[in-house]
Protein backbone atom coordinates (compact mmCIF):
# COMPACT_ATOMS: atom_id res chain seq x y z
CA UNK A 1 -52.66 29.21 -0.63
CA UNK A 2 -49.31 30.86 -0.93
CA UNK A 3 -46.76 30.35 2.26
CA UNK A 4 -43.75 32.11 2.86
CA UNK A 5 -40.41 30.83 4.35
CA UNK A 6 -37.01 31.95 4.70
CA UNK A 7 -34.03 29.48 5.53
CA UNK A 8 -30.35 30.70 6.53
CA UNK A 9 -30.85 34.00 5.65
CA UNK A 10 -33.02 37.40 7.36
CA UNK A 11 -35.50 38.65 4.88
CA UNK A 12 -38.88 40.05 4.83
CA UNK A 13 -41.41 39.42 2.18
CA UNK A 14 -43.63 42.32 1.84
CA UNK A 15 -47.39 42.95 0.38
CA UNK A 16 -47.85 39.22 0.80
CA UNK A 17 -51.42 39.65 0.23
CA UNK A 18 -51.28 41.62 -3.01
CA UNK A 19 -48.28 39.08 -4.48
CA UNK A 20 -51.13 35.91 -3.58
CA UNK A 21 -53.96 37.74 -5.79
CA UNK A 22 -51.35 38.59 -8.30
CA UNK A 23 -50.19 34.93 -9.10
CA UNK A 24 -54.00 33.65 -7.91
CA UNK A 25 -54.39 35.94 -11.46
CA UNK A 26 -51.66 34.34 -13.31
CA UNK A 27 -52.66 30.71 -12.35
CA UNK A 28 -56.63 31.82 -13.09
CA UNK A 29 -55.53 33.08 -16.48
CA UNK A 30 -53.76 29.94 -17.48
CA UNK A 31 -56.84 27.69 -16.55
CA UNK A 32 -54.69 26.62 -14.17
CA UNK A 33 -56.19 27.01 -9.94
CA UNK A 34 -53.74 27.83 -7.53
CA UNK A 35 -53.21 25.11 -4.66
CA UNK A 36 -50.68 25.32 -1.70
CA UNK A 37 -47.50 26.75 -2.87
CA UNK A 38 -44.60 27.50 -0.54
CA UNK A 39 -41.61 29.96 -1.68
CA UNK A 40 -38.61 29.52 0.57
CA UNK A 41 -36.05 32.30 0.47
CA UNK A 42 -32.69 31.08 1.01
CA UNK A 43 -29.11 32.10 0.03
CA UNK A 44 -26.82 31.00 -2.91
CA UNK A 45 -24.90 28.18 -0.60
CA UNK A 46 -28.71 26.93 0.76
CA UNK A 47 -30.02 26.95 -2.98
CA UNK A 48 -26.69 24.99 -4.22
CA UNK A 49 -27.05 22.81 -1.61
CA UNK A 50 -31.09 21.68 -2.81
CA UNK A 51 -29.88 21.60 -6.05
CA UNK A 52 -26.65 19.13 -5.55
CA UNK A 53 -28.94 16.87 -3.04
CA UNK A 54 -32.45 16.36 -5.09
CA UNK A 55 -31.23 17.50 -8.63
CA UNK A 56 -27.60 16.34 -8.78
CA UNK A 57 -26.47 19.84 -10.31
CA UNK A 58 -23.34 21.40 -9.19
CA UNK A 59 -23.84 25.21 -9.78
CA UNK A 60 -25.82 28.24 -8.33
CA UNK A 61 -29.35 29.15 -9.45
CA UNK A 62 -31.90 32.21 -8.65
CA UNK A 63 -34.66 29.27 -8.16
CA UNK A 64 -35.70 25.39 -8.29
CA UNK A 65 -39.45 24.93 -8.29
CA UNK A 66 -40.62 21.07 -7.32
CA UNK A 67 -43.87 20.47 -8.98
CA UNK A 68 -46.59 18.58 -7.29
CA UNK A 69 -49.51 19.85 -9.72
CA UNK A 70 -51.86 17.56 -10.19
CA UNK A 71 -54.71 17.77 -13.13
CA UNK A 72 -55.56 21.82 -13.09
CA UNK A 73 -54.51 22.62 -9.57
CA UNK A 74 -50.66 24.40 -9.56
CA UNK A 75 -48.69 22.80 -6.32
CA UNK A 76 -45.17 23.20 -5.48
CA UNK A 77 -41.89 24.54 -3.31
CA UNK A 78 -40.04 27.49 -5.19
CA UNK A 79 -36.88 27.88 -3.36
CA UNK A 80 -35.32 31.55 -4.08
CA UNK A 81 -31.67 32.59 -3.43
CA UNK A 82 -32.03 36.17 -2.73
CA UNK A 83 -28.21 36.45 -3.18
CA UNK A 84 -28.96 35.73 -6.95
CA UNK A 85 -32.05 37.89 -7.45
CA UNK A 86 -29.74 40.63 -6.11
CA UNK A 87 -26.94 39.89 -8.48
CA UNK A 88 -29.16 39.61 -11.43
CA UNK A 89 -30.80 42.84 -10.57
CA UNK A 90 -27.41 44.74 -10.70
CA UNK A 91 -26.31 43.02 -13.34
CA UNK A 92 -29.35 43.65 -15.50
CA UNK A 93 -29.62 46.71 -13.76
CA UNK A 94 -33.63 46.67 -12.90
CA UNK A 95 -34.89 46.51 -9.36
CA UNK A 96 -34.29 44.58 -6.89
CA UNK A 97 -37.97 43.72 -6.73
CA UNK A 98 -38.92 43.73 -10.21
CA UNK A 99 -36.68 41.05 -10.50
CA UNK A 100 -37.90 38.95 -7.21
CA UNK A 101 -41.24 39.33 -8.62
CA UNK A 102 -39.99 37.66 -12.22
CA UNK A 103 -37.89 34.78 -10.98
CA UNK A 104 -41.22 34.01 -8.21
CA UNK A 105 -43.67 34.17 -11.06
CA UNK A 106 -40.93 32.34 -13.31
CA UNK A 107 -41.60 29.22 -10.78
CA UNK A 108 -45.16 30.11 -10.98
CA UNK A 109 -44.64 29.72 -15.10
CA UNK A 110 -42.66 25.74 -14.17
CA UNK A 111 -46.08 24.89 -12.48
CA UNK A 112 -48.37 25.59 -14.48
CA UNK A 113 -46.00 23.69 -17.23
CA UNK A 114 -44.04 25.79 -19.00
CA UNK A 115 -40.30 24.91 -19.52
CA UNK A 116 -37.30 27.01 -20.68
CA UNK A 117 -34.99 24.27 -22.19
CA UNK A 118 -34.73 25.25 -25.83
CA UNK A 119 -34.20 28.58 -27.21
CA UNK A 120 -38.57 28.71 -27.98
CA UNK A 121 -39.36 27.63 -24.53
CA UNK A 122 -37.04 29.71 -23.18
CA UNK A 123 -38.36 32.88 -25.52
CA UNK A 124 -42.39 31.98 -24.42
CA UNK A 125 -41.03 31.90 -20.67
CA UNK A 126 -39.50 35.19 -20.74
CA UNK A 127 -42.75 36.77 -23.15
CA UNK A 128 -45.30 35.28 -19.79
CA UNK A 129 -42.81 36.39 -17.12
CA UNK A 130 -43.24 40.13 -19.21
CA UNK A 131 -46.99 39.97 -19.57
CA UNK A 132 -47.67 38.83 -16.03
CA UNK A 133 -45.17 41.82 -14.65
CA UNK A 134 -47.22 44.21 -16.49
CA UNK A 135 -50.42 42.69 -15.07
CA UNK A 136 -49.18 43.20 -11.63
CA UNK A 137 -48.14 46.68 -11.89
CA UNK A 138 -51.42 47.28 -13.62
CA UNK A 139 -52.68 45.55 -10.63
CA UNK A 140 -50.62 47.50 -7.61
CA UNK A 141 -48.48 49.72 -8.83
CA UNK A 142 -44.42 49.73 -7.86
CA UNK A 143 -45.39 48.04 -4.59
């Protein structure tokens, strides 16, 4: 259900398996089934690039998640600049996958509809992305 990509960059997604029964879990636990999703890892100039051309913002991101949920099945593209992840990792000094895992499960959050546009939204987005962290290292461990 979950594909993996990379564009203009070399990287290499590990435990695959383990991260598809982890958000299977997330979607599951928010009534929500999980349908095709692909996450693309790309750089910072690839991600600007998606963002300038389909969303008509200037500026860098970590991710943009296209939603094609429909009814309870969670469909999309999550397209992840691993330059950002590893900035925001340094700069909020956790690891480098801890925070891969967040901003992937943060798209995760966007399909199943949750937003982060207010200071509530944006405080129930970050109390999920916490919740469902815990879950997967209850799950697998530092893996």
């Amino acid at each position: 259900m979950v594909s993996y990509y990379t564009q203009d960059i070399e990287f290499t997604f590990k435990n695959k398996a383990a991260n598809n029964q982890w958000l299977r879990l997330v979607a599951e636990s928010e009534l929500k089934k999980l349908g095709p999703v692909s996450i693309i890892f790309c750089s910072d100039n690839y991600i600007l690039d998606v963002n300038m051309k389909y969303l008509g913002h200037d500026y860098f991101t970590d991710i943009i998640t296209f939603d094609y949920s429909k009814g309870d099945k969670i469909s999309g593209d999550l397209f992840v600049s691993i330059d950002s992840v590893r900035e925001n990792a340094n700069e909020y000094k956790v690891d480098f996958k801890d925070e891969l895992y967040r901003v992937i499960v943060h798209g995760i959050l966007h399909l199943i509809g949750y937003d982060d546009h207010t200071p509530e939204e944006i405080a129930q987005m970050r109390a999920k992305e916490d919740y469902y962290l815990s879950v997967r290292e209850a799950m697998f461990g530092f893996i």
